[in-house]
Protein backbone atom coordinates (compact mmCIF):
# COMPACT_ATOMS: atom_id res chain seq x y z
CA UNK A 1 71.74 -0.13 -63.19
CA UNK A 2 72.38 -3.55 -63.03
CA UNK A 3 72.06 -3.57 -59.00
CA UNK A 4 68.72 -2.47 -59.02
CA UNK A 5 67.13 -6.17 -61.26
CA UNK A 6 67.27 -8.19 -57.67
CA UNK A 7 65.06 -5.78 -56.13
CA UNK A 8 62.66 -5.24 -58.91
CA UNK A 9 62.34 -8.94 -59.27
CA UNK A 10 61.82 -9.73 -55.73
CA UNK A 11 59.53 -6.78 -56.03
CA UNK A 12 57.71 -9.08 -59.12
CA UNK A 13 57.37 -12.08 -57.35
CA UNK A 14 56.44 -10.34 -54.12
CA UNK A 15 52.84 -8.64 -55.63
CA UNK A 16 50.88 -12.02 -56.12
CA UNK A 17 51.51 -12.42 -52.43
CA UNK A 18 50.58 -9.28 -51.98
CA UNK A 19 47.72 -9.23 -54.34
CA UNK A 20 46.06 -11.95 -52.51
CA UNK A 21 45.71 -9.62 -48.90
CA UNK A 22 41.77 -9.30 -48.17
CA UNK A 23 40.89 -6.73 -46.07
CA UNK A 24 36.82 -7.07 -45.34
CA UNK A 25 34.68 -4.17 -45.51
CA UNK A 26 30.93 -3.62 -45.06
CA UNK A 27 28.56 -2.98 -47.33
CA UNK A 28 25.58 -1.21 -47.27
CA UNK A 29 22.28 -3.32 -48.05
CA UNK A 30 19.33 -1.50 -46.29
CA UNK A 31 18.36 0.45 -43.61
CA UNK A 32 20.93 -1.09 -40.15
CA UNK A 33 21.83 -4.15 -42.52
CA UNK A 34 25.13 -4.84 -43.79
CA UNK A 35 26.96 -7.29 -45.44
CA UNK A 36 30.59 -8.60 -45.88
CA UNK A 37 31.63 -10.28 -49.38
CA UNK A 38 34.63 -12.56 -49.68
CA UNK A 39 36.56 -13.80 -52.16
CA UNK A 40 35.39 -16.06 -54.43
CA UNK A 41 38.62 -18.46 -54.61
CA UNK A 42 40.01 -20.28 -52.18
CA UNK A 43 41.16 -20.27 -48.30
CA UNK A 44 44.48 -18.80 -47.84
CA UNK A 45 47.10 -16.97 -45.18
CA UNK A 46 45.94 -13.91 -46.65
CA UNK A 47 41.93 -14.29 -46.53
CA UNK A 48 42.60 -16.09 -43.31
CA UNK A 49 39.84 -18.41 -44.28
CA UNK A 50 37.41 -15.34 -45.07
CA UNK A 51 36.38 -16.98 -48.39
CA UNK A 52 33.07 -16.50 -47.89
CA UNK A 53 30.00 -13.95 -47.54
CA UNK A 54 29.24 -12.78 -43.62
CA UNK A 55 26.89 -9.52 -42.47
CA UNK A 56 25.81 -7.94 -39.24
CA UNK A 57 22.76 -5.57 -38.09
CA UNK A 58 22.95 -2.64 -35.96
CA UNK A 59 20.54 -2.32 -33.46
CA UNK A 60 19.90 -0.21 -30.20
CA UNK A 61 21.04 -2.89 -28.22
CA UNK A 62 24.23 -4.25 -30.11
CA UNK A 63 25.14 -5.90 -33.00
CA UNK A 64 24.08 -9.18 -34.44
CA UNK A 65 27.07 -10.96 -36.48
CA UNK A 66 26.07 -13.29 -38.99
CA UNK A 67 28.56 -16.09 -39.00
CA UNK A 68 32.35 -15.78 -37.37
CA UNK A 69 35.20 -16.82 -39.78
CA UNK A 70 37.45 -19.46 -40.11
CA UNK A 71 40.02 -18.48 -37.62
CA UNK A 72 41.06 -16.24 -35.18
CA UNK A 73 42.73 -13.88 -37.36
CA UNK A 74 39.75 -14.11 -39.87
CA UNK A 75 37.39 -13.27 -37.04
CA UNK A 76 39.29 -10.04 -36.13
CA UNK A 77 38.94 -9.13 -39.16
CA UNK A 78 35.55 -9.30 -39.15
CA UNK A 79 35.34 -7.22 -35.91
CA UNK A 80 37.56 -4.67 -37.54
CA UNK A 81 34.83 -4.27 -40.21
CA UNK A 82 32.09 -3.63 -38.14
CA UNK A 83 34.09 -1.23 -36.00
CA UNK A 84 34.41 0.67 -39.19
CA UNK A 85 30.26 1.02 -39.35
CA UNK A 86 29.76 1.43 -35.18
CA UNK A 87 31.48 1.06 -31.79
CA UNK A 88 28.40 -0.72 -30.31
CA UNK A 89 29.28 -4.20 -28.56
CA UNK A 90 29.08 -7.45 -30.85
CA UNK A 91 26.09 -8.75 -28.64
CA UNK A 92 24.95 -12.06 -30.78
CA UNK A 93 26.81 -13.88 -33.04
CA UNK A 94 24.40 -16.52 -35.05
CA UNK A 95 26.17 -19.17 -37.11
CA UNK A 96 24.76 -20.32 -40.34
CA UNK A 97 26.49 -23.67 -40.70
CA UNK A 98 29.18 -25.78 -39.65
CA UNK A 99 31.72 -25.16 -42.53
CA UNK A 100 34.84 -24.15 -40.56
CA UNK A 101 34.25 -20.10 -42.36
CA UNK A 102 31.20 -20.19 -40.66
CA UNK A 103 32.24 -20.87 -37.38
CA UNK A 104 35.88 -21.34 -36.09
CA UNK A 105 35.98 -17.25 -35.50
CA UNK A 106 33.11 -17.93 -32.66
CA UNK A 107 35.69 -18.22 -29.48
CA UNK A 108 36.99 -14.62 -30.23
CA UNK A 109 33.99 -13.60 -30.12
CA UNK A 110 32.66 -15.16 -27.10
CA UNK A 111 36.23 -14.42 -25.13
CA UNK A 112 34.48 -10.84 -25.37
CA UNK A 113 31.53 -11.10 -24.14
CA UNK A 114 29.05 -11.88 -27.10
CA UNK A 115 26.43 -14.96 -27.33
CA UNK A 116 26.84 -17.36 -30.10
CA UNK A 117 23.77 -19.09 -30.66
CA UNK A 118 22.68 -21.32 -33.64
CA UNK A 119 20.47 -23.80 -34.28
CA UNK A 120 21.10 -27.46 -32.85
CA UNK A 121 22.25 -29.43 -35.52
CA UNK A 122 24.21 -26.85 -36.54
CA UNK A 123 26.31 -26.72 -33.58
CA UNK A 124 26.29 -30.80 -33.57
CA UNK A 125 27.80 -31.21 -37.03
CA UNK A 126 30.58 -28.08 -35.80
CA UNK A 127 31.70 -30.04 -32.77
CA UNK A 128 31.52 -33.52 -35.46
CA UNK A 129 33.74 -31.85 -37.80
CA UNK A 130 36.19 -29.48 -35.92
CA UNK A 131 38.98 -32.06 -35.95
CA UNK A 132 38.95 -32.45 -39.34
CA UNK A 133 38.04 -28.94 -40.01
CA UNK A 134 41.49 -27.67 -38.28
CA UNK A 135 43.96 -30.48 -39.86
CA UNK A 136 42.74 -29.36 -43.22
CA UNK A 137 42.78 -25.42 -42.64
CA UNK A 138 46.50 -25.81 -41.44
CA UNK A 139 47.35 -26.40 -45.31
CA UNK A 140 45.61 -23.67 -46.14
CA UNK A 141 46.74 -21.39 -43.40
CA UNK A 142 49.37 -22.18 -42.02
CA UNK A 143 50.44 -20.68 -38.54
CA UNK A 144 48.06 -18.15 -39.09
CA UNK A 145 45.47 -20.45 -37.55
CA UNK A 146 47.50 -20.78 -34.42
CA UNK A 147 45.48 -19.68 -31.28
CA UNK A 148 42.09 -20.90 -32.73
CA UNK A 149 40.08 -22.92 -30.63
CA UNK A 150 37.11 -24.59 -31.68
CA UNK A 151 34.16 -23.50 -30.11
CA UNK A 152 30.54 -24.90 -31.34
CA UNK A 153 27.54 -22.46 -30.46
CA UNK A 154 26.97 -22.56 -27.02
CA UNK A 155 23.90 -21.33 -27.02
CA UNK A 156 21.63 -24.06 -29.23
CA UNK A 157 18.49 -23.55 -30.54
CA UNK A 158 15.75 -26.66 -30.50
CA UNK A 159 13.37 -27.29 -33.61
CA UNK A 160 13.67 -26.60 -37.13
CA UNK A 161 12.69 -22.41 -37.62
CA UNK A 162 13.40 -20.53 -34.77
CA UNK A 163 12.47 -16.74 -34.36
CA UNK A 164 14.70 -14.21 -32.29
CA UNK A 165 14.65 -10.82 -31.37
CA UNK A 166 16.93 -8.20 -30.18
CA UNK A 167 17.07 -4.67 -29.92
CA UNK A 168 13.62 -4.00 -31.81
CA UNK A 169 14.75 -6.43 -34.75
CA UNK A 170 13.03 -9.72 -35.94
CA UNK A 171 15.06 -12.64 -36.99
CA UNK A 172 14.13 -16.01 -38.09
CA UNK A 173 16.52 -18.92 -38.60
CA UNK A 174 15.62 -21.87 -40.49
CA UNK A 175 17.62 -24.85 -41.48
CA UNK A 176 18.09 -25.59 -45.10
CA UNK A 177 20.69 -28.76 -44.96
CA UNK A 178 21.86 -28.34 -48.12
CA UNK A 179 25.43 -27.39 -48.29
CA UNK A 180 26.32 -29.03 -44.98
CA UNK A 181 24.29 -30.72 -42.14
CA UNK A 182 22.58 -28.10 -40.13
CA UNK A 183 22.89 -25.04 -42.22
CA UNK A 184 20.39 -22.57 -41.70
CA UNK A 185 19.19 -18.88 -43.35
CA UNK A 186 18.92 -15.87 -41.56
CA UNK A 187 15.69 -13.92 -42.81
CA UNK A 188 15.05 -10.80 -41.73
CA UNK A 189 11.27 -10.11 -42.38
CA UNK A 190 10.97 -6.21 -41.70
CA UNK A 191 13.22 -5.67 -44.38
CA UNK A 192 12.85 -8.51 -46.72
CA UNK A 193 16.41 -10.03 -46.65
CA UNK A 194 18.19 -12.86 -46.78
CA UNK A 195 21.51 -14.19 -45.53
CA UNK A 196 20.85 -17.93 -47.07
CA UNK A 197 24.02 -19.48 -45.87
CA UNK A 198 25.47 -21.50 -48.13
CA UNK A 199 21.93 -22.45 -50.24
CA UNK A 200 22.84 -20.02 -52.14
CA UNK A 201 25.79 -19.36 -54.54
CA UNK A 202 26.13 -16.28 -57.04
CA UNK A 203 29.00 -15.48 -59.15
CA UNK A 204 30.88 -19.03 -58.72
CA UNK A 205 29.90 -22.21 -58.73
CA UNK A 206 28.74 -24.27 -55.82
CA UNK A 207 30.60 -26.77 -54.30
CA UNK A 208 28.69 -29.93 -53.12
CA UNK A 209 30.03 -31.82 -50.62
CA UNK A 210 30.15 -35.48 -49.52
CA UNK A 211 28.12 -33.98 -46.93
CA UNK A 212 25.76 -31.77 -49.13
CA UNK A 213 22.08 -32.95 -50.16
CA UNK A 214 21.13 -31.16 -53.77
CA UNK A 215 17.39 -32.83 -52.94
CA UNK A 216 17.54 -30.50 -49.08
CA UNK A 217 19.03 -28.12 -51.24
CA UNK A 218 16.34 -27.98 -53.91
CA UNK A 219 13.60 -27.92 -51.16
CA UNK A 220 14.92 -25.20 -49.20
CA UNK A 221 15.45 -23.02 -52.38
CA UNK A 222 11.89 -23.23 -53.35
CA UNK A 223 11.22 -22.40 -49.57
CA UNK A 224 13.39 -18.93 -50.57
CA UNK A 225 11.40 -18.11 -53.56
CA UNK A 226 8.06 -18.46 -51.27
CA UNK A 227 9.74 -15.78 -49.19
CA UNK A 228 9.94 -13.75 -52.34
CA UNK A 229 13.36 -12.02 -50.15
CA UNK A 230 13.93 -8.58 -52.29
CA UNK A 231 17.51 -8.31 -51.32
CA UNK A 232 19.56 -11.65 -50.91
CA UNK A 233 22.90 -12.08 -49.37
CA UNK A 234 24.57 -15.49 -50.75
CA UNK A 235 27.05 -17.77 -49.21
CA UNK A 236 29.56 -16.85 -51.75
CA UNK A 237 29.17 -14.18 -54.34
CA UNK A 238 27.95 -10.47 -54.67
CA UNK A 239 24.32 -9.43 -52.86
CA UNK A 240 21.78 -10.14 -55.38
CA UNK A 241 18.01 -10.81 -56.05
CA UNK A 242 15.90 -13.74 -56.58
CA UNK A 243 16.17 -13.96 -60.11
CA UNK A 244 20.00 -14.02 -60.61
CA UNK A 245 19.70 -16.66 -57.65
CA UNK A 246 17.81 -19.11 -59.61
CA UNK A 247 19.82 -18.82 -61.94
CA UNK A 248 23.00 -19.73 -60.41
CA UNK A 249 21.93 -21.76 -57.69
CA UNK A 250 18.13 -22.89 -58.26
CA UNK A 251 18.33 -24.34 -61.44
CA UNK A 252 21.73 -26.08 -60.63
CA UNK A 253 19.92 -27.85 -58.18
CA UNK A 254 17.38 -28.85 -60.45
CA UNK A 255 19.64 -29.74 -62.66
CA UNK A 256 21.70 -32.18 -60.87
CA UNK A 257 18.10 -34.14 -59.56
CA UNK A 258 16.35 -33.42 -62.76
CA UNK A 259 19.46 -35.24 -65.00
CA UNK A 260 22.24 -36.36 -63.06
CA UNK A 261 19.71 -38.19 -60.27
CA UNK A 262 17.60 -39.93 -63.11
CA UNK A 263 20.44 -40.91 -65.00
CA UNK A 264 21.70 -42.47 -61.54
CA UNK A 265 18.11 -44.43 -61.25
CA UNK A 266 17.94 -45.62 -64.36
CA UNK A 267 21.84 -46.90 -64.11
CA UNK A 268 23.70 -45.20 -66.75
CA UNK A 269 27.17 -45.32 -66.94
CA UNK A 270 28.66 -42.80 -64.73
CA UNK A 271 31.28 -41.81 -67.38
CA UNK A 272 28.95 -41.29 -69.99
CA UNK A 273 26.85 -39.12 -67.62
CA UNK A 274 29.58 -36.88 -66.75
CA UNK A 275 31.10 -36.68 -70.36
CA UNK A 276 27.29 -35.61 -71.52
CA UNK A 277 27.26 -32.81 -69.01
CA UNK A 278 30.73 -31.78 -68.92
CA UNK A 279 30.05 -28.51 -70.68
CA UNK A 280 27.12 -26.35 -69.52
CA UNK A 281 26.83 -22.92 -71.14
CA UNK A 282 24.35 -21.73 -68.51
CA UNK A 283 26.82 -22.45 -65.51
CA UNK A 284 30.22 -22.11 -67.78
CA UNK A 285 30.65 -18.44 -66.51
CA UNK A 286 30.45 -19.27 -62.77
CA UNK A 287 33.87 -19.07 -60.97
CA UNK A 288 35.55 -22.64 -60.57
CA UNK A 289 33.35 -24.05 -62.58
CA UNK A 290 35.95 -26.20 -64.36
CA UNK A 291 37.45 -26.99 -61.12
CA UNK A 292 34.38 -27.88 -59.29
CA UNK A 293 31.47 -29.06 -62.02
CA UNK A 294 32.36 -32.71 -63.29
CA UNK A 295 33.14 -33.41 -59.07
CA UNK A 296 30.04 -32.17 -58.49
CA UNK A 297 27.84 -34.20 -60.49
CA UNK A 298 30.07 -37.51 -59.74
CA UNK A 299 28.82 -37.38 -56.25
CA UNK A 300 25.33 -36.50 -56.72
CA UNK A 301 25.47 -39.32 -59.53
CA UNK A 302 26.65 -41.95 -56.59
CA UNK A 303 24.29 -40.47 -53.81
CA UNK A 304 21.57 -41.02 -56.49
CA UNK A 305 22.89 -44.52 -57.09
CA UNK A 306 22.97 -45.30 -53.45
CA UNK A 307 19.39 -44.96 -52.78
């Protein structure tokens, strides 16, 4: 008996590895329209970067991808999940942003025959980031990100809403620039949904960046709710509706303009500002919250402060 404890504790310190394997699978949100939810935490060997939300539609002519993962794995993985819904061709692949989940997958893609297209700034700010992008993936990856190659959209889009079609569907991309310069919404008019990029988070807490603008952010949300969208498919988080969006996402913007930018114009002390808002029952519940919230409102409170 006492030969079989190395095995069962190799086997117990083997499963939180093994817990952490994401395997992505589509999910039915109307009609031809699917999505793909991540995980909410963070990057690792075995989400291969898929920490995020990503979707495709299934037309006559091909599929349109919504955003290609962080890697080259990550982006296989993808593929795999749309070969489990049909065996038509990947024709487009339209990038969102230029987080490194929204785009580093897009050479696999291309090597086979698809067109990734995205709007011009987005594909700017990819190429402006991609060093950076890779050095900090390989401590989150490892060599699982070996044999990714950076690859911004090829095919670039001028001006700031742009509408496509292919295979009898309607698209319309529009920049938001809140999460990261260049981001953009896919909004699919015929069936009233959404895929809002990272504008939108549900279920955890947003991050916001050094990059990220809460005042673009705050615009373009408002810009959402005009579209009334009846099904919404966030950055990061379950599919949802409007209403558990604002929640979650709308009023944190307004929140971090509405106190944290006035208390930065007026010249409070930053300390006091962040030990006043430290605890926020309406955003306590999101994921990472206590990882992410007090960072949060330190650089919207010097962004503010800069202006």
């Amino acid at each position: 008996m006492q030969r079989l404890r190395i095995p069962l504790i190799l086997l117990a310190l083997c499963l939180p590895l093994m817990a952490r394997a994401y395997t992505p699978r589509a999910e039915h949100v109307v009609d031809n329209v699917y999505a793909i939810i991540g995980p909410l935490g963070q990057r690792n060997p075995g989400n291969d970067g898929l920490n995020a939300n990503y979707g495709f539609i299934v037309t006559p002519a091909g599929v349109i991808l919504i955003d290609s993962g962080a890697s080259r794995l990550g982006a296989m993985k993808l593929e795999a999940a749309v070969r489990a819904v049909t065996d038509r061709p990947i024709r487009w692949v339209i990038n969102t942003g230029g987080q490194d989940h929204r785009w580093l997958g897009n050479d696999h893609f291309a090597s086979r025959g698809a067109q990734v297209i995205a709007l011009a700034r987005t594909a700017a700010t990819q190429a402006e980031h991609a060093a950076r992008q890779l050095e900090a993936l390989k401590t989150f990856l490892g060599e699982r990100l070996e044999g990714t190659r950076p690859l911004p959209a090829p095919h670039t889009l001028a001006g700031d809403e742009v509408t496509l079609e292919l295979g009898g569907e309607t698209l319309v991309l529009r920049y938001t620039d809140a999460h990261y310069p260049g981001d953009a919404w896919v909004w699919l008019p015929r069936y009233n949904v959404v895929f809002t990029g990272d504008l939108v988070y549900v279920d955890r807490l947003m991050g916001i960046l050094p990059w990220s603008s809460v005042t673009a952010g705050q615009r373009a949300f408002r810009a959402l709710e005009a579209l009334n969208p009846r099904h919404i498919v966030p950055g990061h988080g379950r599919v949802t509706d409007l209403a558990q969006a604002r929640r979650e996402s709308g009023e944190y913007y307004d929140f971090m303009i509405e106190r944290i930018g006035t208390a930065a114009r007026e010249m409070e002390p930053l300390t006091e500002v962040l030990d006043r808002y430290a605890d926020l029952p309406a955003f306590r519940h999101l994921e990472n919250y206590h990882e992410l919230h007090r960072g949060n409102m330190n650089r919207v409170f010097v962004q503010f402060e800069s202006q």
